[in-house]
Structure formats: structure tokens, C-alpha cells
C-alpha atoms as a PDB file:
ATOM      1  CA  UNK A   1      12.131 -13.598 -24.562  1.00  0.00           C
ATOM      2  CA  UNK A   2      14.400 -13.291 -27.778  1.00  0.00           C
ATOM      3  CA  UNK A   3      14.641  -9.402 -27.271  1.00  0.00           C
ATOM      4  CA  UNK A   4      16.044 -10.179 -23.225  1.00  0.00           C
ATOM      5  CA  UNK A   5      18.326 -12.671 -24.400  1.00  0.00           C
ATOM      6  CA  UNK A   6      19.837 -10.314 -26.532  1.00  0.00           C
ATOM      7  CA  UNK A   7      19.859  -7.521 -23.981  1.00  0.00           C
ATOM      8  CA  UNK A   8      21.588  -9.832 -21.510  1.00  0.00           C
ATOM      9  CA  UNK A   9      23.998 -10.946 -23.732  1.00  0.00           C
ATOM     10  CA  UNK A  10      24.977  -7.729 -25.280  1.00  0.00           C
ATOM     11  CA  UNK A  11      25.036  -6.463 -21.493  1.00  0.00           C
ATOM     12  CA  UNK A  12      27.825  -9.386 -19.827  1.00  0.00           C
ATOM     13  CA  UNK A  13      29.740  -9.317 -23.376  1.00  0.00           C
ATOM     14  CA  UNK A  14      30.344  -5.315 -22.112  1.00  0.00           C
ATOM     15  CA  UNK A  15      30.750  -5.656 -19.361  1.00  0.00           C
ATOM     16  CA  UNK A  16      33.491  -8.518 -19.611  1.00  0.00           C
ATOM     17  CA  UNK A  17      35.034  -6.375 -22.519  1.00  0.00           C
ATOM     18  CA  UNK A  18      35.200  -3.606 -19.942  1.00  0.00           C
ATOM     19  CA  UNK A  19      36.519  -5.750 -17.679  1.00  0.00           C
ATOM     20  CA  UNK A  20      39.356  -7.443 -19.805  1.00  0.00           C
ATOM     21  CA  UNK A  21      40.297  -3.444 -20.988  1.00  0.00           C
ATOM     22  CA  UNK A  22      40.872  -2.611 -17.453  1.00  0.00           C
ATOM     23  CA  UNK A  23      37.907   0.506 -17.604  1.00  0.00           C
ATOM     24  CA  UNK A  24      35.832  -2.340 -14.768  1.00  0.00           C
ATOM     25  CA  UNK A  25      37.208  -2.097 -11.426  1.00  0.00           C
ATOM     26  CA  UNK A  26      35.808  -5.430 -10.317  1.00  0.00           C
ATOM     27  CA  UNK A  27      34.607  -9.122 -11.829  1.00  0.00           C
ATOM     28  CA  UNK A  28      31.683 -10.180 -11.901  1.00  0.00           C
ATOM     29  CA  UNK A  29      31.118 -14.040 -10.241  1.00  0.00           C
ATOM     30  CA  UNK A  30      29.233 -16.327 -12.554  1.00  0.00           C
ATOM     31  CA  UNK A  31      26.349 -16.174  -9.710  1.00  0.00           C
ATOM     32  CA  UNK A  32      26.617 -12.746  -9.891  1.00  0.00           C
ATOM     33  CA  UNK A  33      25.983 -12.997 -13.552  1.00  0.00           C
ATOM     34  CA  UNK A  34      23.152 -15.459 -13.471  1.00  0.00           C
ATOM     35  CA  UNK A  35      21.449 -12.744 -10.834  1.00  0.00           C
ATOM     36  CA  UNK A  36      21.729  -9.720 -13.060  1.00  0.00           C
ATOM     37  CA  UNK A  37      20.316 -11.794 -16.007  1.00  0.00           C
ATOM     38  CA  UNK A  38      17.293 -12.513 -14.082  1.00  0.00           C
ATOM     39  CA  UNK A  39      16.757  -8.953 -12.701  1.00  0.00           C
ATOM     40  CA  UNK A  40      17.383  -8.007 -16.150  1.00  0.00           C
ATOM     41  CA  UNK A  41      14.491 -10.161 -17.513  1.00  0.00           C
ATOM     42  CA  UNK A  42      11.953  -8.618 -14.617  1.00  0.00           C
ATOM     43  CA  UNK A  43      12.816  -5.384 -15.890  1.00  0.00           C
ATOM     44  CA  UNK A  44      11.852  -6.389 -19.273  1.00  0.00           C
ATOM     45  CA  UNK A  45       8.806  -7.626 -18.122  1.00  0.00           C
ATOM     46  CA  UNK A  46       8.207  -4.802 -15.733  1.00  0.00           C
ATOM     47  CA  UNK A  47       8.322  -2.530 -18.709  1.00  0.00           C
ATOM     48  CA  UNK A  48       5.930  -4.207 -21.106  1.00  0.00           C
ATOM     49  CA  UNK A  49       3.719  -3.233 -18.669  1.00  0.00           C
ATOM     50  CA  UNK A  50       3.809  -0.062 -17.865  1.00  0.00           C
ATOM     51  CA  UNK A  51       1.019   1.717 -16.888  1.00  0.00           C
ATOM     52  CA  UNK A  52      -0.030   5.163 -18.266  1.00  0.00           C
ATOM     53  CA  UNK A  53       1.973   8.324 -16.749  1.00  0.00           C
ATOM     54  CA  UNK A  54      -0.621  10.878 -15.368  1.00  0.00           C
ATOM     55  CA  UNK A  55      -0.676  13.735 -17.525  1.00  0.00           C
ATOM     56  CA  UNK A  56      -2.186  17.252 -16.915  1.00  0.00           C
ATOM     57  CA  UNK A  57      -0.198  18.656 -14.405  1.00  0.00           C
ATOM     58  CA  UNK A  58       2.228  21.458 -14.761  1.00  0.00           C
ATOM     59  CA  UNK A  59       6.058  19.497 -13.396  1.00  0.00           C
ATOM     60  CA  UNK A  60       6.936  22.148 -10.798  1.00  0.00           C
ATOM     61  CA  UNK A  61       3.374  21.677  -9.230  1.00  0.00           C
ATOM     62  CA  UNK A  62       2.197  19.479  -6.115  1.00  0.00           C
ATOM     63  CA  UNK A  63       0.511  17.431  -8.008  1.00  0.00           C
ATOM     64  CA  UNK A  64       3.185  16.273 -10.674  1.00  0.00           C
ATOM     65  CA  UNK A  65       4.831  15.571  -7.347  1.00  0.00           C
ATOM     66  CA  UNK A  66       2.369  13.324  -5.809  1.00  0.00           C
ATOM     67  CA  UNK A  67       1.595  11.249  -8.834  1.00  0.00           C
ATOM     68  CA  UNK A  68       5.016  10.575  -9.995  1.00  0.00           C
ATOM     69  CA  UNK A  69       8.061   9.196  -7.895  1.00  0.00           C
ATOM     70  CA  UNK A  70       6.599   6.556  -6.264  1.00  0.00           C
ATOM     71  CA  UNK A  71       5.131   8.807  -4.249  1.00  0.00           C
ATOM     72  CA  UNK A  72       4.925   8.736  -1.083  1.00  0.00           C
ATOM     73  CA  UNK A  73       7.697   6.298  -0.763  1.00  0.00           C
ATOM     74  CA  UNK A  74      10.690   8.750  -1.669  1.00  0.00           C
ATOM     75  CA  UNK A  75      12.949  10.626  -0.077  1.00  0.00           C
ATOM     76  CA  UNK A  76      12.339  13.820  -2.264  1.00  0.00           C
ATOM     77  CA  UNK A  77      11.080  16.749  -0.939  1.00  0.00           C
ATOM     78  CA  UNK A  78       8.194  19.448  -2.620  1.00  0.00           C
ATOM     79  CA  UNK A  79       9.373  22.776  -2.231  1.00  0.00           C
ATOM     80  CA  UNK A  80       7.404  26.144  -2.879  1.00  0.00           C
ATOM     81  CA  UNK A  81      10.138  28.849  -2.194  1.00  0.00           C
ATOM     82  CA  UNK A  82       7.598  31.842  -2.972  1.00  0.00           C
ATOM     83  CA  UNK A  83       5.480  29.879   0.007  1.00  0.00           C
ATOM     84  CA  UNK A  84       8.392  29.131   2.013  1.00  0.00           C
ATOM     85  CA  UNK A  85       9.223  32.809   2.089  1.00  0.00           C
ATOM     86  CA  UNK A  86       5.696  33.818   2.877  1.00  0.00           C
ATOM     87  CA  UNK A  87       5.462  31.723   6.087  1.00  0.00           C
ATOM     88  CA  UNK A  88       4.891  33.051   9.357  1.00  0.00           C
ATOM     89  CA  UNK A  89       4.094  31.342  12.653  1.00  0.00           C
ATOM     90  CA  UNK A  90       0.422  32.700  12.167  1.00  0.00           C
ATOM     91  CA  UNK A  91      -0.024  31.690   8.776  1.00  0.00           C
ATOM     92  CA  UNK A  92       1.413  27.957   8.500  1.00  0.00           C
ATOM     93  CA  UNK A  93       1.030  24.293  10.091  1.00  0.00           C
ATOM     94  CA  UNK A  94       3.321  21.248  10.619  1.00  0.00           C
ATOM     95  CA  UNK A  95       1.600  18.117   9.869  1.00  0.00           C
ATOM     96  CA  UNK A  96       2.908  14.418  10.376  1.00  0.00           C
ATOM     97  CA  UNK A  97       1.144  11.503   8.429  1.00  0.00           C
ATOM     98  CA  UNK A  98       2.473   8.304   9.685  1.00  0.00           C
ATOM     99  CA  UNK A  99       0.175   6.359   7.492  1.00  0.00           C
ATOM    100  CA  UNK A 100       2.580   7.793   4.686  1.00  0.00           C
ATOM    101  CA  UNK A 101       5.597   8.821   6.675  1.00  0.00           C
ATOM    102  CA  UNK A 102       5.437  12.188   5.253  1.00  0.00           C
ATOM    103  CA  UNK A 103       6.253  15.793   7.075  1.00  0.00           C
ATOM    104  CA  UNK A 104       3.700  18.646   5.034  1.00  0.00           C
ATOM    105  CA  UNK A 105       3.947  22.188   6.155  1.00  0.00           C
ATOM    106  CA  UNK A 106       0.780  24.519   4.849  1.00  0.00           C
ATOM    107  CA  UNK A 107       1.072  28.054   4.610  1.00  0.00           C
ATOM    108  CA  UNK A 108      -2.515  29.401   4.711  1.00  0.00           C
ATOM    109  CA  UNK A 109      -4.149  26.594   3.637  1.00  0.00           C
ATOM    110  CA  UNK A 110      -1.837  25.109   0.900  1.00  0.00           C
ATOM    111  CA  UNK A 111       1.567  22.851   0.719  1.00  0.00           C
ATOM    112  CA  UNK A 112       4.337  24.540   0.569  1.00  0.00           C
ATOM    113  CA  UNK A 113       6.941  21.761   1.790  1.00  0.00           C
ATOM    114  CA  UNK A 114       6.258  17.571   2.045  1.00  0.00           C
ATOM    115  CA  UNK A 115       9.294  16.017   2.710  1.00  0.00           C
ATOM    116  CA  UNK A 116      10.218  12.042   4.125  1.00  0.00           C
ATOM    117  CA  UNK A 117      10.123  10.967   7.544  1.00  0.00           C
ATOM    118  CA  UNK A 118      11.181   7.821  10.229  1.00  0.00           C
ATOM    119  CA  UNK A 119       8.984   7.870  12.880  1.00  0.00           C
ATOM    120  CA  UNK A 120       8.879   5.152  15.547  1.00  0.00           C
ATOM    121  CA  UNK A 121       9.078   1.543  15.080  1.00  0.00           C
ATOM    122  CA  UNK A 122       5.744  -0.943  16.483  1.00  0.00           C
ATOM    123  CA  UNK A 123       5.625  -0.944  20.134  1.00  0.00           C
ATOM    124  CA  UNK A 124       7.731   2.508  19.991  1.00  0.00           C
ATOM    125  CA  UNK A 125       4.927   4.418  17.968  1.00  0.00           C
ATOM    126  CA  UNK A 126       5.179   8.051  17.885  1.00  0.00           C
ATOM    127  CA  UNK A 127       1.739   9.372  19.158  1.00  0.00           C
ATOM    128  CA  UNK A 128      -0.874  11.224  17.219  1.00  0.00           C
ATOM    129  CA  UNK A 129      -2.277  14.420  18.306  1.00  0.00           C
ATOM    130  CA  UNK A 130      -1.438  18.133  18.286  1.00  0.00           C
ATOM    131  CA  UNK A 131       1.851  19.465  20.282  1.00  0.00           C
ATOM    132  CA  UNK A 132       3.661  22.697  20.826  1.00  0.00           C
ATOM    133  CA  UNK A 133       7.454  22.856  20.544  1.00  0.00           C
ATOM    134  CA  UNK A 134       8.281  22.854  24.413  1.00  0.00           C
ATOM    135  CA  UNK A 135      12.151  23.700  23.796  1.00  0.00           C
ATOM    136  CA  UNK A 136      14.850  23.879  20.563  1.00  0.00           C
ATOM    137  CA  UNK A 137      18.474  23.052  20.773  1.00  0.00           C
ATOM    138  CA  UNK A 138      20.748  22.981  17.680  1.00  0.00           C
ATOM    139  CA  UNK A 139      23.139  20.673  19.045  1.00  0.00           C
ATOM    140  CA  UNK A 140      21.563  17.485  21.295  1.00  0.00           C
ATOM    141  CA  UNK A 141      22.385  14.173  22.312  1.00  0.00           C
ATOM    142  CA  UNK A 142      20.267  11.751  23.417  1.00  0.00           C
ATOM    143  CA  UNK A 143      19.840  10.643  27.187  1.00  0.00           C
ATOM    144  CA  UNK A 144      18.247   7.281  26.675  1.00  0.00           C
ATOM    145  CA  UNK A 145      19.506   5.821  23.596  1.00  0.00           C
ATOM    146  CA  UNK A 146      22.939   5.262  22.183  1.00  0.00           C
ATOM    147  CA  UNK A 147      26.317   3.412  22.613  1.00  0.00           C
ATOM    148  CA  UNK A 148      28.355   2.401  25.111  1.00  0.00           C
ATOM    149  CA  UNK A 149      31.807   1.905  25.125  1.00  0.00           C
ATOM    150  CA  UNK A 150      34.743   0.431  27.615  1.00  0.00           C
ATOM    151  CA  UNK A 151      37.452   1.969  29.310  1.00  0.00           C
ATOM    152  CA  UNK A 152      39.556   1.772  25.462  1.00  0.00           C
ATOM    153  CA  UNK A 153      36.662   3.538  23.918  1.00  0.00           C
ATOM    154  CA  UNK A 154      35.462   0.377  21.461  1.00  0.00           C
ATOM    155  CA  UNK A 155      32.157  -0.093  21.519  1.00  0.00           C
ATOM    156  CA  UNK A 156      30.520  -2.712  23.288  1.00  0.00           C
ATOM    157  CA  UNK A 157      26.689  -2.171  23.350  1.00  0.00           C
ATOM    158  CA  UNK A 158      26.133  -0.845  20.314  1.00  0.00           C
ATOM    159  CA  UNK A 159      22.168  -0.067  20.326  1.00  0.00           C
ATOM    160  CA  UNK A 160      21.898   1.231  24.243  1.00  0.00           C
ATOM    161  CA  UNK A 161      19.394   2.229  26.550  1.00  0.00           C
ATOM    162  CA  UNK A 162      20.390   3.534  29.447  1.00  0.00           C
ATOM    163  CA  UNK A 163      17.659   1.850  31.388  1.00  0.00           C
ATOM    164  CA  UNK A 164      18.559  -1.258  30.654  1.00  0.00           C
ATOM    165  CA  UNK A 165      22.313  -1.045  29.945  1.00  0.00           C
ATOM    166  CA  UNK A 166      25.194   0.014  32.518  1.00  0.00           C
ATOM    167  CA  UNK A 167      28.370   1.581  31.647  1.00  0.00           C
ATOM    168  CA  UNK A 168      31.303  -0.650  32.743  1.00  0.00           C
ATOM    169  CA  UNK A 169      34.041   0.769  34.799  1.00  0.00           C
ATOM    170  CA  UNK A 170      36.326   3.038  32.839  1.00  0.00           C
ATOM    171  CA  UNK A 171      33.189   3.051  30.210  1.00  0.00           C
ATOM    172  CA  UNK A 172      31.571   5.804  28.564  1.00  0.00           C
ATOM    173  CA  UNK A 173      27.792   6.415  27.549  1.00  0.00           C
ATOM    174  CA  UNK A 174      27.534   8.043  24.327  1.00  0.00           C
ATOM    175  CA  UNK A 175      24.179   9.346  23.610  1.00  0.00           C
ATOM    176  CA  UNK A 176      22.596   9.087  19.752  1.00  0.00           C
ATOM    177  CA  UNK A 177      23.218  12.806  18.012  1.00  0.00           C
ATOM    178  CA  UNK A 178      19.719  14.638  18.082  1.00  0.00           C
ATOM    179  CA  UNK A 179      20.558  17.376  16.214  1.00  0.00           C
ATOM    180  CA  UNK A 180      18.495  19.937  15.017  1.00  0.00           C
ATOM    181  CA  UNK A 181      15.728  19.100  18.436  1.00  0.00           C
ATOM    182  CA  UNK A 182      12.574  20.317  18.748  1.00  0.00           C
ATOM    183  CA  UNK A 183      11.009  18.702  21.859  1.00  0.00           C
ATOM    184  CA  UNK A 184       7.031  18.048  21.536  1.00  0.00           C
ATOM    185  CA  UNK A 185       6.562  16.052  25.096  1.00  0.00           C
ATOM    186  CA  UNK A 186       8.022  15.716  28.573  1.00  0.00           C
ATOM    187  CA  UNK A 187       8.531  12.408  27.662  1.00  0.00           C
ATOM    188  CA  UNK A 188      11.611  12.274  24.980  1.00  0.00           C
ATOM    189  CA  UNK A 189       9.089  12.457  21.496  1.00  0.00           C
ATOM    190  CA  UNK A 190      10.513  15.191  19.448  1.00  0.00           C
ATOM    191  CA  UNK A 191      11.178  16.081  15.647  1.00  0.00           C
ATOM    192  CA  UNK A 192      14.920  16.257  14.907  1.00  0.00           C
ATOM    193  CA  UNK A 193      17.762  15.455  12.222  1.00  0.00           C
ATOM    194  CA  UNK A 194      17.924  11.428  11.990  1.00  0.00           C
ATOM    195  CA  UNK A 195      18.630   8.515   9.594  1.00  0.00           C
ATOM    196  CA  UNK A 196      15.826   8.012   7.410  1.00  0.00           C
ATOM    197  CA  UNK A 197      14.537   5.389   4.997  1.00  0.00           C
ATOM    198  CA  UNK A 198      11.772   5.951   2.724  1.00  0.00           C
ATOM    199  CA  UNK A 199       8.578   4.782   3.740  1.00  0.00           C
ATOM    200  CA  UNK A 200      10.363   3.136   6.860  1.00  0.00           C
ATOM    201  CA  UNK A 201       9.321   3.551  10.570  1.00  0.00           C
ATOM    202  CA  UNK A 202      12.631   3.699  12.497  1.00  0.00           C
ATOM    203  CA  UNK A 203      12.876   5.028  15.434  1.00  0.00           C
ATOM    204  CA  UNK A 204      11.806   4.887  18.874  1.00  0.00           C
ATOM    205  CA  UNK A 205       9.256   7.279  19.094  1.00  0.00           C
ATOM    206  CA  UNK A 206      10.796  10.235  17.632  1.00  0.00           C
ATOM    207  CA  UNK A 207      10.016  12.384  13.761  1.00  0.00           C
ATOM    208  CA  UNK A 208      13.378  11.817  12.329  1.00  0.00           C
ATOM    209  CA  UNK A 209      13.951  13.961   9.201  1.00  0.00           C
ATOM    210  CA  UNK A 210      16.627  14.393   6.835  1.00  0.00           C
ATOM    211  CA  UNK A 211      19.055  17.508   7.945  1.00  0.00           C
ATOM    212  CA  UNK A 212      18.432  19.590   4.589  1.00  0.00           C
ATOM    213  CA  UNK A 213      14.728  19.367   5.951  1.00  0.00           C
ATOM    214  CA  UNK A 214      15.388  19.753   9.912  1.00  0.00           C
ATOM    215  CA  UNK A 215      18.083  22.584   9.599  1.00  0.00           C
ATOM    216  CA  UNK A 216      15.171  25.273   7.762  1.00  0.00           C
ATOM    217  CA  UNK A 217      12.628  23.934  10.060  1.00  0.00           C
ATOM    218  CA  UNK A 218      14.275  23.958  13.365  1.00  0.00           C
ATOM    219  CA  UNK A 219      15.138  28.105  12.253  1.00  0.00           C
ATOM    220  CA  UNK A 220      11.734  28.855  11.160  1.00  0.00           C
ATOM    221  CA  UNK A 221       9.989  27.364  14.354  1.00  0.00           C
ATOM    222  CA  UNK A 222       9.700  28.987  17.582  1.00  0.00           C
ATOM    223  CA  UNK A 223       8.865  27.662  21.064  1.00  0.00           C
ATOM    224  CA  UNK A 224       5.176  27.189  21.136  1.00  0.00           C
ATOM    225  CA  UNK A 225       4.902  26.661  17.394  1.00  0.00           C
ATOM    226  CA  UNK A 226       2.276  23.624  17.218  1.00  0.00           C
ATOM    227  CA  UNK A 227       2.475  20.350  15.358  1.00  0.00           C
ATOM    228  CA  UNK A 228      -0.191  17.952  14.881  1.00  0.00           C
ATOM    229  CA  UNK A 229       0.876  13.954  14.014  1.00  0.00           C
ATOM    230  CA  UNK A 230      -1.948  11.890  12.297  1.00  0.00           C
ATOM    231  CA  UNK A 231      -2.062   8.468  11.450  1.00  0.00           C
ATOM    232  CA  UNK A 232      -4.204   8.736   8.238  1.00  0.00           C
ATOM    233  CA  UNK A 233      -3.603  11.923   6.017  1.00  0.00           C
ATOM    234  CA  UNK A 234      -4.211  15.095   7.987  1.00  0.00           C
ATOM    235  CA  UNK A 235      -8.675  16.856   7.167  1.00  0.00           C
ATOM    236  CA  UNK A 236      -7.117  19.529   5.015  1.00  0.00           C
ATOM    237  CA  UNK A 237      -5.423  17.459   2.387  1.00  0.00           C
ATOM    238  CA  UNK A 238      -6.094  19.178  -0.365  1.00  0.00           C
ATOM    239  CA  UNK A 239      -5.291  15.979  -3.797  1.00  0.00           C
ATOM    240  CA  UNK A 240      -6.846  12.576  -2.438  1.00  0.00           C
ATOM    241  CA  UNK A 241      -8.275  12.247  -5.947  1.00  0.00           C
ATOM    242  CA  UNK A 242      -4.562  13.601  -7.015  1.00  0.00           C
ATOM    243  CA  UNK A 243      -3.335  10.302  -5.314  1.00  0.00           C
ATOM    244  CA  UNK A 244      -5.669   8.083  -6.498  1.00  0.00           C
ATOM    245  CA  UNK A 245      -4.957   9.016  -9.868  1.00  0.00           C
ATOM    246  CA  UNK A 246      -1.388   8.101  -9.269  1.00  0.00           C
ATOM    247  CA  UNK A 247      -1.583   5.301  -7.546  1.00  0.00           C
ATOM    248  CA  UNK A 248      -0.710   2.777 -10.383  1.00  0.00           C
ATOM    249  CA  UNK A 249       2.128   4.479 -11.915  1.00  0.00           C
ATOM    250  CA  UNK A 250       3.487   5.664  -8.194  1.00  0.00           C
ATOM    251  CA  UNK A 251       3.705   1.500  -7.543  1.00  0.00           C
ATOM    252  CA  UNK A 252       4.940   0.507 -10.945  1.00  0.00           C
ATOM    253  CA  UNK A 253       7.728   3.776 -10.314  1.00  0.00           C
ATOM    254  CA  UNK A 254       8.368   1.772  -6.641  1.00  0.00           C
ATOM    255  CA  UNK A 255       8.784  -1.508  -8.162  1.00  0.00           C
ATOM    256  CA  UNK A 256      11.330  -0.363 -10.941  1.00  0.00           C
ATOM    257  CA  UNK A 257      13.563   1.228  -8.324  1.00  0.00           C
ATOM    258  CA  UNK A 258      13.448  -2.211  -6.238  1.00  0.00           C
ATOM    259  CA  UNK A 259      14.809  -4.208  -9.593  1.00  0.00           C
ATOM    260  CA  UNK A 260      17.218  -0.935 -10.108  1.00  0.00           C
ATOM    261  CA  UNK A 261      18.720  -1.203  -6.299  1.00  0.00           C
ATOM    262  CA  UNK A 262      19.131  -5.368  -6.474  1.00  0.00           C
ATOM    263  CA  UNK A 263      20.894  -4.174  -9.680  1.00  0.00           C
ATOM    264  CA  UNK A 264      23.192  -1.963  -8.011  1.00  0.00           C
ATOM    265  CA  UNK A 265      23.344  -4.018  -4.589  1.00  0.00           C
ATOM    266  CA  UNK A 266      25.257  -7.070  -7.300  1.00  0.00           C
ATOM    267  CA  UNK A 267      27.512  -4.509  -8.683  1.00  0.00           C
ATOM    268  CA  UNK A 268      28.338  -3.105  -4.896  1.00  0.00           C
ATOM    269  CA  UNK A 269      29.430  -6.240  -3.617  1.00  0.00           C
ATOM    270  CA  UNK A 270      31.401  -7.304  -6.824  1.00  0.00           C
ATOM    271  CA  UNK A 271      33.186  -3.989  -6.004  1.00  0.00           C
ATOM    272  CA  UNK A 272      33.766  -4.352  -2.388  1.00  0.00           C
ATOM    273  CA  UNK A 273      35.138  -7.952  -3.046  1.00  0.00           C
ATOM    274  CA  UNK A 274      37.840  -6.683  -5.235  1.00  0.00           C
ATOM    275  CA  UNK A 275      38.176  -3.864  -3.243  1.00  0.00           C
ATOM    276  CA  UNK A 276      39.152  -6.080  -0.573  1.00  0.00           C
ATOM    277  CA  UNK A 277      36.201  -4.845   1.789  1.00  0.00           C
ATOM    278  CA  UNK A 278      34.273  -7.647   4.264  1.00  0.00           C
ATOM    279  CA  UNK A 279      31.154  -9.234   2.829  1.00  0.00           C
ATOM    280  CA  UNK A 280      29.468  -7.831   5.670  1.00  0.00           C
ATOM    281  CA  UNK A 281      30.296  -3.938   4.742  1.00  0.00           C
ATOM    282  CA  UNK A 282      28.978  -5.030   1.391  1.00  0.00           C
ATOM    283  CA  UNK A 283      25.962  -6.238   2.802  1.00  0.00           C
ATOM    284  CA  UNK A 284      25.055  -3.421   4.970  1.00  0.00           C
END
């Protein structure tokens, strides 16, 4: 306790000399203060126990990947280049895990790419099974879901479905940028570029992936290329033992970052406020 009352006085006495020299753009509310001395001490006690790092694997390898990170709730991405360059549309597979909202593509047999995913939110759950790309379009807006706005273009239904919403005279129906589509049903379920959150299910139905993932994908794939979406990791998983092995450091990794972004949401909204910025922008 001695050692994080010196750490947290040490770190407001900075930061208030910052502050007072003009190098800290914003002030820190006592609150504010009281906060970061707490989240302070968890990260003390956080790191007192820290559990063994898995050792034995080379860093560049798949499974340095998947036992470090806080794997699989990340938004890295695994990349094997000398795979990536190999693929073909004979040779590789597109897998979805939902269970770990995770995108792997194999190229005969083993990972070469596993990158994040949002895939649709309960009661909007993308389904599981084995599709072919039925069409690809670089550039595609949603006709279902999006915003509407009135006749002076402000927004007035801000989350919209267009079976449920109408567009109000002098209105406009904006449909949610898809870009980067690769259609997998009749029914609107596809794999496209798309906000995504780590380990979060988003959206309503479709595989949202981030656009330095989409953009390479959507070239390499051709009509007819199949992907298969499975709840639980995909048969040919090659490291379960690899993630069991990981599994303790992977959480403690996941629970540092949560302290680290509480950290940074205090400093954000001290900033906005003397910025001048709405509480609300600083708490979105």
C-alpha cells in the first residue's frame, strides 16, 4: 500500500506541475483525481499478480499470437504474407467463429490471416453454416438500415429501418455504407467493411470487418468463393491446447487494458471539458 501511495502521489504532483507549466492542456477535477488514484491502486494490484507469460513460441508465429494479446478479444490481425501470396480459390477457406468473433482464412490447411469481427447482435444472429459469395460490390449502401433525414437534411431517425420507418415529405433515406460487400444470402447477411468492437456482436445479422481486412478480402474472393460461419471454433483448428495454455495470461492481458482505457476515458473527458466539447461527445 506504501509503494501505491507513493506512485499516486508522485503521479498528481506531475501532473499538477505539468499543469501549472502550461505543458497539460486540461485540469484535472478533484473527482477526477480520486478516480485515477483508485484505478491506479487496481493496477498495482493487478500486477502483483501476474500470471506467467507463455514462453516457447517463436513472436512472428500463430501461436505467440493466440496466447498473448488478450487473445481473442483484440482487434489485431495474424498475417502470413508468404501464405497470403500463396492463396488461391482452390487452396484456401473463410471461416467465421462467432463464439470468438474471429474471421480465419486457411490456405491448405493452415492460418494464414485471423483478424476481428462484429457479427449480429441477439435476436439479429448471423447464421451458421457454409455459403457461397452470391455477388461483390465495392461500393454499397444498405436498403434496410440507416438514417433518415427531413426536407433540411438533419437527421431525424437516426438508427432506421425502412420497414418500420417512413421518410417524411421532403425527407431522404440514407442507407448505412456497406462497403467492401460480399453477399452470402438472398436475405441481406453478407461480410463487408463495418464498425467493429473487439469481442462485440454488433450488427444486425451481417460479418462486419475492419476495412484494412475487407479491402484484401473482397479482391481476393470471387463469386462462388464459399464461407462457412460456426458458432464454436471451426473442426480444423489447428492450437486448442495453444489456447488453453494462454488462457490466464490472455485474461490478465484483457483486464490490464480495461484499467488502461478507464485511465484514458478520465484524461479524455478532462480534455474535452477544457476543450470546451459537450459531456456527451466525451462520453461517447
Amino acid at each position: 500500500m506504501m509503494k501505491s501511495n507513493m506512485m499516486r502521489t508522485a503521479f498528481l504532483a506531475t501532473a499538477a506541475m505539468l499543469f501549472a507549466c502550461n505543458q497539460l492542456p486540461y485540469e484535472l477535477t478533484p473527482q477526477e483525481e480520486a478516480q485515477l488514484a483508485k484505478l491506479e491502486d487496481k493496477m498495482d494490484a493487478l500486477k502483483d499478480r501476474q500470471p506467467a507469460e507463455p514462453q516457447g513460441y517463436e513472436r512472428e508465429s500463430y501461436e505467440y499470437f493466440v496466447t498473448h494479446h488478450g487473445y481473442p478479444t483484440c482487434m489485431l490481425m495474424y498475417r502470413n504474407d508468404k501464405l497470403m501470396d500463396s492463396a488461391t480459390h482452390t487452396n484456401s477457406k473463410i471461416y467465421i467463429c462467432l463464439s470468438q468473433q474471429r474471421g480465419r482464412l486457411y490456405v491448405d490447411g493452415t492460418i494464414a490471416a485471423d483478424w476481428p469481427v462484429s457479427t449480429g447482435v441477439p435476436g439479429r444472429a448471423t447464421a451458421t453454416g457454409t455459403f457461397s459469395i452470391l455477388e461483390k460490390k465495392k461500393h454499397h449502401k444498405s436498403g434496410r438500415f440507416g438514417v433518415i433525414t427531413n426536407s433540411a437534411g438533419k437527421v431525424v431517425v437516426g438508427s432506421a429501418d425502412s420497414r418500420r420507418h417512413s421518410v417524411p415529405r421532403g425527407g431522404r433515406w440514407v442507407g448505412s455504407a456497406m462497403n467492401n460487400w460480399m453477399r452470402l444470402t438472398d436475405y441481406g447477411m453478407g461480410m463487408h467493411t463495418g464498425h467493429v468492437v473487439e469481442g462485440k456482436r454488433l450488427s444486425h445479422g451481417c460479418i462486419r470487418m475492419p476495412d484494412n481486412v475487407a479491402s484484401p478480402i473482397f479482391e481476393f474472393v470471387k463469386v462462388g468463393y464459399k464461407v462457412t460461419v460456426t458458432e464454436g471454433l471451426e473442426d480444423c483448428y489447428p492450437c486448442r491446447s495453444v489456447l488453453d495454455s494462454g488462457r490466464e495470461y490472455n485474461a490478465w492481458v484483457r483486464e490490464k487494458k480495461v484499467i488502461e482505457n478507464e485511465m484514458k476515458d478520465v484524461h479524455k473527458t478532462a480534455k474535452d471539458r477544457a476543450e470546451g466539447k459537450p459531456l456527451a461527445d466525451a462520453a461517447e
